[in-house]
N, C-alpha and C. Protein backbone atom coordinates (compact mmCIF):
# COMPACT_ATOMS: atom_id res chain seq x y z
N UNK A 1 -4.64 -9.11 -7.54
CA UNK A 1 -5.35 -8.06 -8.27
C UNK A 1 -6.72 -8.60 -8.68
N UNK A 2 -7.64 -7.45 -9.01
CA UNK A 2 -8.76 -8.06 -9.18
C UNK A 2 -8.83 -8.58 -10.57
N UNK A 3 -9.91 -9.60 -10.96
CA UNK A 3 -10.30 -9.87 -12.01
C UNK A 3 -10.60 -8.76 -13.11
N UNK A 4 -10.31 -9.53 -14.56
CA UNK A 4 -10.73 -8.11 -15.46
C UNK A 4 -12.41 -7.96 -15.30
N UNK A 5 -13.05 -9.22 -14.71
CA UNK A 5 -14.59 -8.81 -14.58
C UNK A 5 -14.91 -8.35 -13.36
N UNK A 6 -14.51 -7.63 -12.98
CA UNK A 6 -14.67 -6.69 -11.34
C UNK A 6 -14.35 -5.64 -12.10
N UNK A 7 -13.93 -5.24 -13.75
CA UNK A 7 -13.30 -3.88 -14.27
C UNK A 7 -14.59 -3.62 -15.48
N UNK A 8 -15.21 -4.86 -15.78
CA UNK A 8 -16.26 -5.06 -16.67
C UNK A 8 -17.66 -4.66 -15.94
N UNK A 9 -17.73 -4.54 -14.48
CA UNK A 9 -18.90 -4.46 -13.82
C UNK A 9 -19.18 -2.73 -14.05
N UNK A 10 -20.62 -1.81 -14.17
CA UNK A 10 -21.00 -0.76 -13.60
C UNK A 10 -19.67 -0.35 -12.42
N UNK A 11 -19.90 1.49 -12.79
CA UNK A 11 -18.79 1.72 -11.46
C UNK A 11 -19.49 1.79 -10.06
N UNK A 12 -21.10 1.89 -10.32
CA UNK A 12 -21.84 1.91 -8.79
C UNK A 12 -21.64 0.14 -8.29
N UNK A 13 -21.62 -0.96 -9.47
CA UNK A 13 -21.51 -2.23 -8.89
C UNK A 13 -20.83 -2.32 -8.10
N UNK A 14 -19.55 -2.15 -8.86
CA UNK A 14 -17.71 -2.18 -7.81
C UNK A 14 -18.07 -1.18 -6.90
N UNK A 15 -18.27 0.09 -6.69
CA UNK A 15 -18.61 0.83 -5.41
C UNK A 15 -19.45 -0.15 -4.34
N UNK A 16 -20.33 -0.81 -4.83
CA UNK A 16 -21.24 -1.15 -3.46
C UNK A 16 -20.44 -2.26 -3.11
N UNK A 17 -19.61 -3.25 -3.78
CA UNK A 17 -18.84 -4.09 -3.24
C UNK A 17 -17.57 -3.44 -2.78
N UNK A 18 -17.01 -2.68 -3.34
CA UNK A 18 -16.07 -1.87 -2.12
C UNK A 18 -16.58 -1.33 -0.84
N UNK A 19 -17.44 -0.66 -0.80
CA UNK A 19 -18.27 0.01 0.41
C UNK A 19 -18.52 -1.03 1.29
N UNK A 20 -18.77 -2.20 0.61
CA UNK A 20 -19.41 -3.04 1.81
C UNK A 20 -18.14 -3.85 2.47
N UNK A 21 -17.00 -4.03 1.59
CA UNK A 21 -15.82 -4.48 2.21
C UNK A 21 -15.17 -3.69 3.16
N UNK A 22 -15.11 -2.12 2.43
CA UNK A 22 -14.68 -1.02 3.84
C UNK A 22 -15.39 -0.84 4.88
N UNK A 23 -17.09 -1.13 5.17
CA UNK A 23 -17.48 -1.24 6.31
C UNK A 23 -16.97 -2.62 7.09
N UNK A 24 -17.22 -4.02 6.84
CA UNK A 24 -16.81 -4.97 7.12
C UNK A 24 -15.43 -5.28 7.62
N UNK A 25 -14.16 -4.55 6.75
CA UNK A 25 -12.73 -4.26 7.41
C UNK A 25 -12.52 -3.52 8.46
N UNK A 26 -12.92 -2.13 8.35
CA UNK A 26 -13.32 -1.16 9.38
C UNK A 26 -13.57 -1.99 10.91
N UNK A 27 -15.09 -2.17 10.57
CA UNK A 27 -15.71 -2.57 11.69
C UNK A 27 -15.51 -4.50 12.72
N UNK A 28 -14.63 -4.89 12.05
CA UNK A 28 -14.39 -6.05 11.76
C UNK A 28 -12.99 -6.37 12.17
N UNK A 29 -12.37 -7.48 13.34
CA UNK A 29 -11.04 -7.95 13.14
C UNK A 29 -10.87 -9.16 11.67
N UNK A 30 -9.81 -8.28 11.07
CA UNK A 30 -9.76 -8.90 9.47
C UNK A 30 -10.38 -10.52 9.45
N UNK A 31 -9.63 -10.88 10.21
CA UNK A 31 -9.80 -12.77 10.69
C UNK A 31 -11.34 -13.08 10.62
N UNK A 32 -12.28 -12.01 11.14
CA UNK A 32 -13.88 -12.20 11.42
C UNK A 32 -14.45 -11.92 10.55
N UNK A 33 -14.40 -11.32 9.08
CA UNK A 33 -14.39 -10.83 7.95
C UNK A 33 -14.66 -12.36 6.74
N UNK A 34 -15.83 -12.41 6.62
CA UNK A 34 -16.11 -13.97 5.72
C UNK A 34 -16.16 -13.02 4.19
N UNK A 35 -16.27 -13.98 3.47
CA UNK A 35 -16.70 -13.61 2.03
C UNK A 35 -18.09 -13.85 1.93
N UNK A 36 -18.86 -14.28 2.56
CA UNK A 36 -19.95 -14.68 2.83
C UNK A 36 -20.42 -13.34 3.34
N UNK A 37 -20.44 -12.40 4.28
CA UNK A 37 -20.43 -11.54 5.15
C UNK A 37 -20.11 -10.41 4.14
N UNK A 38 -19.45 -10.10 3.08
CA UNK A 38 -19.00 -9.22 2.04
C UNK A 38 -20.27 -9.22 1.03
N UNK A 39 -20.11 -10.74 0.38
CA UNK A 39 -21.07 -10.95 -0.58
C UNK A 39 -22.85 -10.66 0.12
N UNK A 40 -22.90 -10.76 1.39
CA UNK A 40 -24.38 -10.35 1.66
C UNK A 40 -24.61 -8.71 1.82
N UNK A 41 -23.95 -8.32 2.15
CA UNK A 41 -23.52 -7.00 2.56
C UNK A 41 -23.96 -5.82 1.25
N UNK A 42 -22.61 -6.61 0.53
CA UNK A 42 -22.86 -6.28 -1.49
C UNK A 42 -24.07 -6.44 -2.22
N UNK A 43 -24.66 -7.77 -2.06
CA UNK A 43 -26.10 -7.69 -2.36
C UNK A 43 -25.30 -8.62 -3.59
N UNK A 44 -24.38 -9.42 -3.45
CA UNK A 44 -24.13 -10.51 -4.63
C UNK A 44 -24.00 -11.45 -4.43
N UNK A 45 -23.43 -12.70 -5.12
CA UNK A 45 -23.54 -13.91 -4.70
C UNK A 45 -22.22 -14.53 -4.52
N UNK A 46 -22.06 -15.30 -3.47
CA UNK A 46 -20.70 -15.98 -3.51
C UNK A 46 -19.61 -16.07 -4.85
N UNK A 47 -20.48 -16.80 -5.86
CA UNK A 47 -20.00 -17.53 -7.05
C UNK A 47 -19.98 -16.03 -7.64
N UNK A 48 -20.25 -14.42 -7.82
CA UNK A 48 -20.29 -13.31 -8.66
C UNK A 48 -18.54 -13.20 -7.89
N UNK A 49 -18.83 -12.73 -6.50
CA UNK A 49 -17.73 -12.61 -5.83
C UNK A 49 -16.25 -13.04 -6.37
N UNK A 50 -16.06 -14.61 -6.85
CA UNK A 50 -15.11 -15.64 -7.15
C UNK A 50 -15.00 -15.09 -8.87
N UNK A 51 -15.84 -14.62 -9.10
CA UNK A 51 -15.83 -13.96 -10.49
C UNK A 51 -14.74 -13.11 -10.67
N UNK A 52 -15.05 -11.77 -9.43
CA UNK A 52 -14.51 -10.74 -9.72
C UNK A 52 -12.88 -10.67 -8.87
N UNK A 53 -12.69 -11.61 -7.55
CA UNK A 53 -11.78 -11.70 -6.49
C UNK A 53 -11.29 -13.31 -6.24
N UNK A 54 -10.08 -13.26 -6.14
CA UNK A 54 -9.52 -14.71 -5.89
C UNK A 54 -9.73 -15.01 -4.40
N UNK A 55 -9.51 -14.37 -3.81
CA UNK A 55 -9.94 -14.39 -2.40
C UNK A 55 -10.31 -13.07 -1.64
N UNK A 56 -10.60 -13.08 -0.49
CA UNK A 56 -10.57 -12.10 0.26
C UNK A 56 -9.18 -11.30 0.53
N UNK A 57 -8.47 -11.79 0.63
CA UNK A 57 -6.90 -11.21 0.83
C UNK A 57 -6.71 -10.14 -0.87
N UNK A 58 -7.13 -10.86 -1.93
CA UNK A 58 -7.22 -10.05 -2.97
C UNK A 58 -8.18 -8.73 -3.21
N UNK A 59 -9.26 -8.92 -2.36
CA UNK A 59 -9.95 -7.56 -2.25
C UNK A 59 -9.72 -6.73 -0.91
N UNK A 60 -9.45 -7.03 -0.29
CA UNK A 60 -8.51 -5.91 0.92
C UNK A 60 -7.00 -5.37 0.44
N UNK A 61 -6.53 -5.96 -0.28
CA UNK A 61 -5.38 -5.81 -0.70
C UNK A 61 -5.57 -4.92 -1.81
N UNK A 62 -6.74 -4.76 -3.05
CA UNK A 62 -6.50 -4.48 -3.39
C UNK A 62 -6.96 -2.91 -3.13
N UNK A 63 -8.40 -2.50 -2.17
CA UNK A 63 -8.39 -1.45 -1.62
C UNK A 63 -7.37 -0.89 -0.43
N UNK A 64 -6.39 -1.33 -0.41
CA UNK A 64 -5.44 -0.85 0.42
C UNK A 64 -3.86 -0.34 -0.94
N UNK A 65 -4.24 -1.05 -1.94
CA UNK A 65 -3.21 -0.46 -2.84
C UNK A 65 -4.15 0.84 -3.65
N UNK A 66 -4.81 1.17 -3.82
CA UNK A 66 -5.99 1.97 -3.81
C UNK A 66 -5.55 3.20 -2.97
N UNK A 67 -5.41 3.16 -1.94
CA UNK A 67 -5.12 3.98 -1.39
C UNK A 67 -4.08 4.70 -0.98
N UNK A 68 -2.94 3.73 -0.94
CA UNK A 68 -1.55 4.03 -0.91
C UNK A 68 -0.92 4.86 -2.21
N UNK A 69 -1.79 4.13 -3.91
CA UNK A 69 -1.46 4.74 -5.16
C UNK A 69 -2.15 6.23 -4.69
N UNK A 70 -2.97 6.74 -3.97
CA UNK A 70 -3.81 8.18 -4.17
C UNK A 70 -2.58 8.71 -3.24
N UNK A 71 -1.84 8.40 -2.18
CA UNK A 71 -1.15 8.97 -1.43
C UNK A 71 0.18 9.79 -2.00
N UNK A 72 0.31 8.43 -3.04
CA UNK A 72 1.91 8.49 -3.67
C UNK A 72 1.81 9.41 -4.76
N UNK A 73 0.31 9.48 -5.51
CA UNK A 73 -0.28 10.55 -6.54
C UNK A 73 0.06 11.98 -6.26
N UNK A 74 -0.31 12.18 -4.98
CA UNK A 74 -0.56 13.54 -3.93
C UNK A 74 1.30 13.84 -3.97
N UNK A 75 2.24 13.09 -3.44
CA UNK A 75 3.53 13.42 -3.37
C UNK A 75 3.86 13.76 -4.67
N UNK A 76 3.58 13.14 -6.30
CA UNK A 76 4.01 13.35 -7.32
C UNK A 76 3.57 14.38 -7.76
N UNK A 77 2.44 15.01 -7.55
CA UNK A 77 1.08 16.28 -8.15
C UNK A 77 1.86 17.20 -7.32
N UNK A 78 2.53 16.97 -5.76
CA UNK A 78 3.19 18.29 -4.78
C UNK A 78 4.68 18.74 -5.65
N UNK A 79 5.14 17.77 -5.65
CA UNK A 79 6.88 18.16 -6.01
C UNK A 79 7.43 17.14 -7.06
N UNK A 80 6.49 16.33 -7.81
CA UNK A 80 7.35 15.38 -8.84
C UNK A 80 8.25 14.44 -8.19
N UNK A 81 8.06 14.32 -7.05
CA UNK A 81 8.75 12.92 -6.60
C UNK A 81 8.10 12.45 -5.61
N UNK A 82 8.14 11.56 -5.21
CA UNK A 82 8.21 10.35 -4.06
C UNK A 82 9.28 10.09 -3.13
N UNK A 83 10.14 9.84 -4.06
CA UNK A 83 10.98 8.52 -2.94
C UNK A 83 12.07 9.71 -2.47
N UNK A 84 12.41 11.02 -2.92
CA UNK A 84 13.43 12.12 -2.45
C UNK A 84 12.71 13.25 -2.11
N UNK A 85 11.32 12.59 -1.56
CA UNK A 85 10.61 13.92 -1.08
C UNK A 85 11.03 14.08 0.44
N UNK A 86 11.35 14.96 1.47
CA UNK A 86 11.43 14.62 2.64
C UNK A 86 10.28 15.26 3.05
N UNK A 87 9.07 15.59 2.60
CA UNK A 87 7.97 16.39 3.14
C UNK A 87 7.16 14.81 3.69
N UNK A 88 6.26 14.71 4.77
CA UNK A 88 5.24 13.88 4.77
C UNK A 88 3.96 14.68 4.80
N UNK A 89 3.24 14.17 3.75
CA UNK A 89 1.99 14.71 3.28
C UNK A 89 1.07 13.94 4.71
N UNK A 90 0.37 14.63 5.66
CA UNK A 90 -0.70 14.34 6.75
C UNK A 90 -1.70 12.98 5.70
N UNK A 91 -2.06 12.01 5.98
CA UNK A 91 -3.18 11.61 5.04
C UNK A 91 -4.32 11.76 5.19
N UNK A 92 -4.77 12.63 6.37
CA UNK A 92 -5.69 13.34 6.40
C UNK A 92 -6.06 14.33 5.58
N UNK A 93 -4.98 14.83 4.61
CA UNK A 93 -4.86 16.02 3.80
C UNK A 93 -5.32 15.22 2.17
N UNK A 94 -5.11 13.69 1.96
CA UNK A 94 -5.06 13.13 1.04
C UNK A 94 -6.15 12.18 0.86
N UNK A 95 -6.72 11.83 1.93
CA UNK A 95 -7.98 10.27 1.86
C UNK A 95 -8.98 11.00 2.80
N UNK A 96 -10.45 10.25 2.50
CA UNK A 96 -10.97 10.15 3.43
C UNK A 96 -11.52 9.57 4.64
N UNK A 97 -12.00 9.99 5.41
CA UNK A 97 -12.38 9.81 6.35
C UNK A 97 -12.55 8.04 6.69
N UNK A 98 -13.31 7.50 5.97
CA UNK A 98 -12.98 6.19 5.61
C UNK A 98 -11.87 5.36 4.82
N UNK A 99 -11.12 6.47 4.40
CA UNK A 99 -10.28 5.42 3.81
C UNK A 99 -9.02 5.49 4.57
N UNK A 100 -8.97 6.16 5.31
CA UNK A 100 -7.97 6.93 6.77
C UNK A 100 -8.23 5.82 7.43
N UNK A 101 -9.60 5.26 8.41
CA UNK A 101 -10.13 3.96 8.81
C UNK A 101 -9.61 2.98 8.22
N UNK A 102 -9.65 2.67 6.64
CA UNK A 102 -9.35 1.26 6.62
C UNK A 102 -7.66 1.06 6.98
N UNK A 103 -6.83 2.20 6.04
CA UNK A 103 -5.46 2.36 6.59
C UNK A 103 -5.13 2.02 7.56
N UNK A 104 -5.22 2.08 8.69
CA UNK A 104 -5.33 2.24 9.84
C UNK A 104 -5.65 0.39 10.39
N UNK A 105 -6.34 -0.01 9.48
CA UNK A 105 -6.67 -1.55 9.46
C UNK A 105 -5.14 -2.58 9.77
N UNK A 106 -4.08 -1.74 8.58
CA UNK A 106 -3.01 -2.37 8.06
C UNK A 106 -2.44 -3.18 9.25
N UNK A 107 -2.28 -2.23 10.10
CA UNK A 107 -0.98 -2.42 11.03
C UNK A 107 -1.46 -4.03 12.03
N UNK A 108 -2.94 -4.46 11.80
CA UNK A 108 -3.38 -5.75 12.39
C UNK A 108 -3.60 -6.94 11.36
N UNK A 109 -3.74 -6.41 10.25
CA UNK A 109 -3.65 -7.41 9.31
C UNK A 109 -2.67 -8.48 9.32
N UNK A 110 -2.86 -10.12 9.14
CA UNK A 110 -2.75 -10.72 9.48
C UNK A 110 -1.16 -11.00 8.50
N UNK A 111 -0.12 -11.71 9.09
CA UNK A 111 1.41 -10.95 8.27
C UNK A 111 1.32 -11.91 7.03
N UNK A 112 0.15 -13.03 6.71
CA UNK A 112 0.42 -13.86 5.17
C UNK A 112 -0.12 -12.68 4.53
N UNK A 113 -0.94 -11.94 4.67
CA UNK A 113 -1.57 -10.92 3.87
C UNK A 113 -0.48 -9.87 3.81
N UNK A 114 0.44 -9.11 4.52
CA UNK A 114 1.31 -8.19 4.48
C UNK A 114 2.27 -9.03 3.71
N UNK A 115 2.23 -10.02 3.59
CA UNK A 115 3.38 -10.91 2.67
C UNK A 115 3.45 -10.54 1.17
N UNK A 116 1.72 -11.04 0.86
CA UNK A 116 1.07 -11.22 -0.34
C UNK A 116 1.60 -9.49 -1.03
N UNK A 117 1.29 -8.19 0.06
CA UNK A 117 1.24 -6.94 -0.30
C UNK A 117 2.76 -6.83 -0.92
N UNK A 118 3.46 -7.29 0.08
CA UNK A 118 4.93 -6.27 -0.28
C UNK A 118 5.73 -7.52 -1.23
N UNK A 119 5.74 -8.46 -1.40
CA UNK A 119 6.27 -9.88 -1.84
C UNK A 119 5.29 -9.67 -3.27
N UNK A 120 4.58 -9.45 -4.00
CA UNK A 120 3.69 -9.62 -4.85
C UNK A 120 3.59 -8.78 -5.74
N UNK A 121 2.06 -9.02 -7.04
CA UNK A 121 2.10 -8.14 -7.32
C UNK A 121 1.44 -6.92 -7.26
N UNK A 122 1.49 -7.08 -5.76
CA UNK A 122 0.14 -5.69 -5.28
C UNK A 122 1.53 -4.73 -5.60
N UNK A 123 2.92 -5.31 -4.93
CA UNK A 123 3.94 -4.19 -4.54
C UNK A 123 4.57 -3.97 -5.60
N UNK A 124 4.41 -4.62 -6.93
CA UNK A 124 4.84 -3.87 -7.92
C UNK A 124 4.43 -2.83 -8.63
N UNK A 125 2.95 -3.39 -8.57
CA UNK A 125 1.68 -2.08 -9.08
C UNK A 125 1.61 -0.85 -8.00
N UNK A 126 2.00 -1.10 -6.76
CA UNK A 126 1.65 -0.02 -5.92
C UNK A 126 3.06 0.80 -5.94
N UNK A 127 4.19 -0.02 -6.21
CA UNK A 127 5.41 1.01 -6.25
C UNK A 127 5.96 1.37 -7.58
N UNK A 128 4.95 0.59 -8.47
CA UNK A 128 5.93 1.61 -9.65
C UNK A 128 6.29 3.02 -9.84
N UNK A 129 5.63 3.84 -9.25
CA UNK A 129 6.07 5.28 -8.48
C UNK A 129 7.79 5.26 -8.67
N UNK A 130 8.02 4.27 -7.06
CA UNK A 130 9.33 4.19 -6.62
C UNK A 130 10.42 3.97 -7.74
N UNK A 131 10.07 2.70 -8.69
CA UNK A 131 10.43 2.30 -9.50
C UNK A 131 10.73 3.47 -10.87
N UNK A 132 9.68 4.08 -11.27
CA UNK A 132 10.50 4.95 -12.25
C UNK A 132 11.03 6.16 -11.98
N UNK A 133 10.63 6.76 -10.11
CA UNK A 133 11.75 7.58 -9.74
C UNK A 133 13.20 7.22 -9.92
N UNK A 134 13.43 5.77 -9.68
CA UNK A 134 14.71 5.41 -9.54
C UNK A 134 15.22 5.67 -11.08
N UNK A 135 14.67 4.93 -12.00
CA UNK A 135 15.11 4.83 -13.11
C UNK A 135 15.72 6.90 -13.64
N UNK A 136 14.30 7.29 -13.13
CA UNK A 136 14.99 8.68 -13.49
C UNK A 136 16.49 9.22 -13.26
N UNK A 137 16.36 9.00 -11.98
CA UNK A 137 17.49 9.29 -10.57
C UNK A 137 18.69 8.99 -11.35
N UNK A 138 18.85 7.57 -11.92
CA UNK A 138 20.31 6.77 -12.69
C UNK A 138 19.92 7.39 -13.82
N UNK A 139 18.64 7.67 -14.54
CA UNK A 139 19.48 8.78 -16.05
C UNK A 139 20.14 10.50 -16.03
N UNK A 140 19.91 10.83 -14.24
CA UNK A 140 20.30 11.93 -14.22
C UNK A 140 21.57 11.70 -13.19
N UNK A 141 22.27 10.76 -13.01
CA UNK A 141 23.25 10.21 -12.77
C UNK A 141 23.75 11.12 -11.45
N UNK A 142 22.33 10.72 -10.28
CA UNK A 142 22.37 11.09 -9.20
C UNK A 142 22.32 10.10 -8.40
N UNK A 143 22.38 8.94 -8.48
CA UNK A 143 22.18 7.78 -8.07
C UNK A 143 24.13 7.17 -7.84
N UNK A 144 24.76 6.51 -6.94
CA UNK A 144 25.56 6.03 -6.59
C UNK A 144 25.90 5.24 -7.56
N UNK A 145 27.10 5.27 -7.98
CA UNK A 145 27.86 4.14 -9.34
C UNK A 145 27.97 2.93 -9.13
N UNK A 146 26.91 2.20 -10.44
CA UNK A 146 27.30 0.36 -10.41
C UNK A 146 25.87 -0.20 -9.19
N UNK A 147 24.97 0.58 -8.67
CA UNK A 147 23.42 0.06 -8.38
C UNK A 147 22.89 -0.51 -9.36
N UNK A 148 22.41 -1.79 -8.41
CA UNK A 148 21.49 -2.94 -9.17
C UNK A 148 20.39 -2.17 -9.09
N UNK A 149 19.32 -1.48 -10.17
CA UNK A 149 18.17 -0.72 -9.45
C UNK A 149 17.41 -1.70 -9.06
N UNK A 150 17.11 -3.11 -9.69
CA UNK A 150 16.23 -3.78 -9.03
C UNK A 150 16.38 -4.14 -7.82
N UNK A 151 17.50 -4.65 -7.57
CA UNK A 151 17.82 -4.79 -5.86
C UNK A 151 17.47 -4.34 -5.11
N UNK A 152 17.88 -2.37 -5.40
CA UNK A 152 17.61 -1.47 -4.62
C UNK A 152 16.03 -1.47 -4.31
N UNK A 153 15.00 -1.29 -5.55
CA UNK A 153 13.92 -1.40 -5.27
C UNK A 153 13.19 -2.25 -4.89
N UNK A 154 13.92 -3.61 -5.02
CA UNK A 154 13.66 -4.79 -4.10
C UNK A 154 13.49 -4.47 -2.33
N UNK A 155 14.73 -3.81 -2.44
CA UNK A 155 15.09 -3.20 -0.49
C UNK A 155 14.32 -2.42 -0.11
N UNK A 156 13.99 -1.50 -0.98
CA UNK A 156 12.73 -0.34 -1.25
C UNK A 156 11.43 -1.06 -0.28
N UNK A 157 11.14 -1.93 -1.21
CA UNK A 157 9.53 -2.04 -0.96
C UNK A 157 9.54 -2.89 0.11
N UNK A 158 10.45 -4.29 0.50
CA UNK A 158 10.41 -5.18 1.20
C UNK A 158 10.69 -4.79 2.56
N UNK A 159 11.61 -4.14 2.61
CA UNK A 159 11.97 -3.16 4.25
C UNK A 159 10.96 -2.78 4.48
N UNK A 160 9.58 -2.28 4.16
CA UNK A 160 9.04 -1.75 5.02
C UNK A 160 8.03 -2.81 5.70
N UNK A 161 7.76 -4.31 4.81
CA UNK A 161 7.74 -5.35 5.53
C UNK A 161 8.04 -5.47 6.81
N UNK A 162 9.64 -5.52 6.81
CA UNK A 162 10.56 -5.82 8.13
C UNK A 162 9.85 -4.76 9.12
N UNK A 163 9.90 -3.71 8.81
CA UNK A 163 9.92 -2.39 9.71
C UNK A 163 8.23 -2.60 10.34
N UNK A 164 7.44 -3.62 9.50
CA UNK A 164 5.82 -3.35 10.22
C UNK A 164 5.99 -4.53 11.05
N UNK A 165 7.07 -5.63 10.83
CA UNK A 165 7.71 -6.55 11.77
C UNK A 165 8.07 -6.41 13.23
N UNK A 166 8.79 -4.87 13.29
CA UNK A 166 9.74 -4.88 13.83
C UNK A 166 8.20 -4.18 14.97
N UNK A 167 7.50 -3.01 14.60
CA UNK A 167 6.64 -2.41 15.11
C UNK A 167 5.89 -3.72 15.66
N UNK A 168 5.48 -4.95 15.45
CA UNK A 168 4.96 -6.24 16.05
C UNK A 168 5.51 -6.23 17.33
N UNK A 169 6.71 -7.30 16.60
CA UNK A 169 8.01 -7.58 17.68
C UNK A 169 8.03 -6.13 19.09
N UNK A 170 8.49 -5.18 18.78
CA UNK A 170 8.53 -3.77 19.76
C UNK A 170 7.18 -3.25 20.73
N UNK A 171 6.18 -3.80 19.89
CA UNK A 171 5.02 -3.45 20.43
C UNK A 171 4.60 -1.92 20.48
N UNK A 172 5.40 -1.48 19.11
CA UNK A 172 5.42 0.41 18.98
C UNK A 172 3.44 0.16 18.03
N UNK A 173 2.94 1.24 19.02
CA UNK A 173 1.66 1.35 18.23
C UNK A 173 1.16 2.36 18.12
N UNK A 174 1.84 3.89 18.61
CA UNK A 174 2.14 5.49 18.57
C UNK A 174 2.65 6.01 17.15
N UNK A 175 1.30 6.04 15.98
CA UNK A 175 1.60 6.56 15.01
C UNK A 175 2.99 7.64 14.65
N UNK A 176 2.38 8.70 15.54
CA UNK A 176 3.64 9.63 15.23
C UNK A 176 5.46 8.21 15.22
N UNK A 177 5.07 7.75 16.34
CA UNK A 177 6.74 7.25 16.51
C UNK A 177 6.89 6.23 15.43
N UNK A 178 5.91 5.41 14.90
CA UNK A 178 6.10 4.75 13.44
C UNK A 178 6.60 5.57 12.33
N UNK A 179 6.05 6.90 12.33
CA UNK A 179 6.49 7.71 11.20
C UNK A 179 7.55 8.06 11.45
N UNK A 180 7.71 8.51 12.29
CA UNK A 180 9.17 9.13 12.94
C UNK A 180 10.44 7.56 12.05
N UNK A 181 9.96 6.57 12.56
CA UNK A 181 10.98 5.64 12.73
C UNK A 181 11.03 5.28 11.04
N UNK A 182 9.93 5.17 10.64
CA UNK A 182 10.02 4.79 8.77
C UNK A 182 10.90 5.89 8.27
N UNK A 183 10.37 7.26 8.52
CA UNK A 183 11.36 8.56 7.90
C UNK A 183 12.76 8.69 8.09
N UNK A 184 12.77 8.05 9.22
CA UNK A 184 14.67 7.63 9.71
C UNK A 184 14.99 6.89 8.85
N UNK A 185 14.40 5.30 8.91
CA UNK A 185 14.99 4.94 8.15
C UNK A 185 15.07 5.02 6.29
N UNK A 186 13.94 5.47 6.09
CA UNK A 186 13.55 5.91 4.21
C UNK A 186 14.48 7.34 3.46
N UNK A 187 14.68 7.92 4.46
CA UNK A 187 15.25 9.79 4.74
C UNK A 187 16.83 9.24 4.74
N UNK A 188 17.02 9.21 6.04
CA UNK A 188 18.54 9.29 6.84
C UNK A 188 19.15 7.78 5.78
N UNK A 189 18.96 6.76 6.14
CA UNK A 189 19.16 5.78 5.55
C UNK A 189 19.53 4.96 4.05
N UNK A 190 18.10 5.17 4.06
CA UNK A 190 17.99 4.42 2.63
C UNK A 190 18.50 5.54 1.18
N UNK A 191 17.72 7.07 1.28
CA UNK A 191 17.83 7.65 0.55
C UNK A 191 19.36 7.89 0.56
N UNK A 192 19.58 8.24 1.77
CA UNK A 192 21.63 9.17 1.73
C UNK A 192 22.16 7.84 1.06
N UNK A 193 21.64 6.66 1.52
CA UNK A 193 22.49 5.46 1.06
C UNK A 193 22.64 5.13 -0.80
N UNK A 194 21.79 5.49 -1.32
CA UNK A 194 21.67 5.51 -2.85
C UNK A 194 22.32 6.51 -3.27
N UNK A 195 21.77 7.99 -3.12
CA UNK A 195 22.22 9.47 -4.01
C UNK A 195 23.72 9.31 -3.86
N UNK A 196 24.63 10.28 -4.98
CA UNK A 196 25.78 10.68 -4.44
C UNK A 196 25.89 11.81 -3.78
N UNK A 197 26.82 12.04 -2.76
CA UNK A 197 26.80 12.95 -2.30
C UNK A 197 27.18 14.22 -3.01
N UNK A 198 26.78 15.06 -2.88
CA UNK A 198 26.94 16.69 -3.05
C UNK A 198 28.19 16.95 -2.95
């Protein structure tokens, strides 16, 4: 996460250092992407940079939780849930045009960085969503008897790790069939596997 002085800066500051990281990710294999190359871009200095970001992995990471929180916003603002929604919101309907681009970055990002995301605390801040759906779910005692919720939401966030693994390993790179295959398993799977049945 970023520094509290990246939260202390002007909001046009942090804009031009975001902007210049989303062109640079965008246009850029992540690996070719310096901090050097950010910070000139930004119009700041190495040492401002180290101010506001621990590394580079911390500022891609954290505009990619950025964007995932506006996605998960959009599901909660549609129907009050997330994790028992079976609708998929297009994210064309939700981000823009550039931030659709950097998304789109994810699936090459390098897997210590997909580590840092789902292993960390990008994935706690980015799923607390998930997290107090669940909690709801067990006070309305729709949830399966004697769930560890942390576990569960442990399995939650970390599976989809495996699953951007598995899309490696398979060599699946046909959006639709990624979605297809996450909704199988998040839908059919994971969800029937928690609720009680009807």
């Amino acid at each position: 996460m970023p520094k509290k002085t990246f939260f202390n800066l002007s909001v046009e500051k942090r804009n031009k250092i975001i902007d210049a990281a989303y062109d640079l990710f965008i246009e850029n294999d992540y690996k070719d992407v310096s901090i050097r190359n950010i910070t000139n871009k930004a119009g700041i200095s190495i040492g401002s940079f180290y101010q506001y970001f621990y590394d580079k992995d911390d500022l891609y990471l954290y505009i990619m939780t950025e964007i995932e929180k506006k996605i998960y916003a959009r599901h909660k603002e549609r129907t009050e849930q997330y994790l028992t929604d079976p609708e998929i919101i297009p994210i064309e309907e939700v981000c823009s045009p550039k931030e659709i681009a950097l998304n789109r970055t994810w699936y090459d990002a390098p897997v210590e960085v997909k580590m840092k995301f789902y292993f960390g605390e990008y994935s706690k801040e980015m799923n607390s969503i998930v997290w107090d759906e669940l909690v709801e779910l067990e006070k309305q005692g729709k949830l399966v008897e004697d769930l560890d919720l942390e576990l569960i939401f442990h399995l939650y966030v970390t599976t989809m790790f495996n699953i951007l693994m598995y899309f490696d390993e398979k060599n699946i790179t046909d959006e639709e069939e990624r979605i297809r295959i996450k909704r199988k398993y998040y839908t059919d799977w994971f969800i029937n596997g928690i609720l009680k049945k009807r």
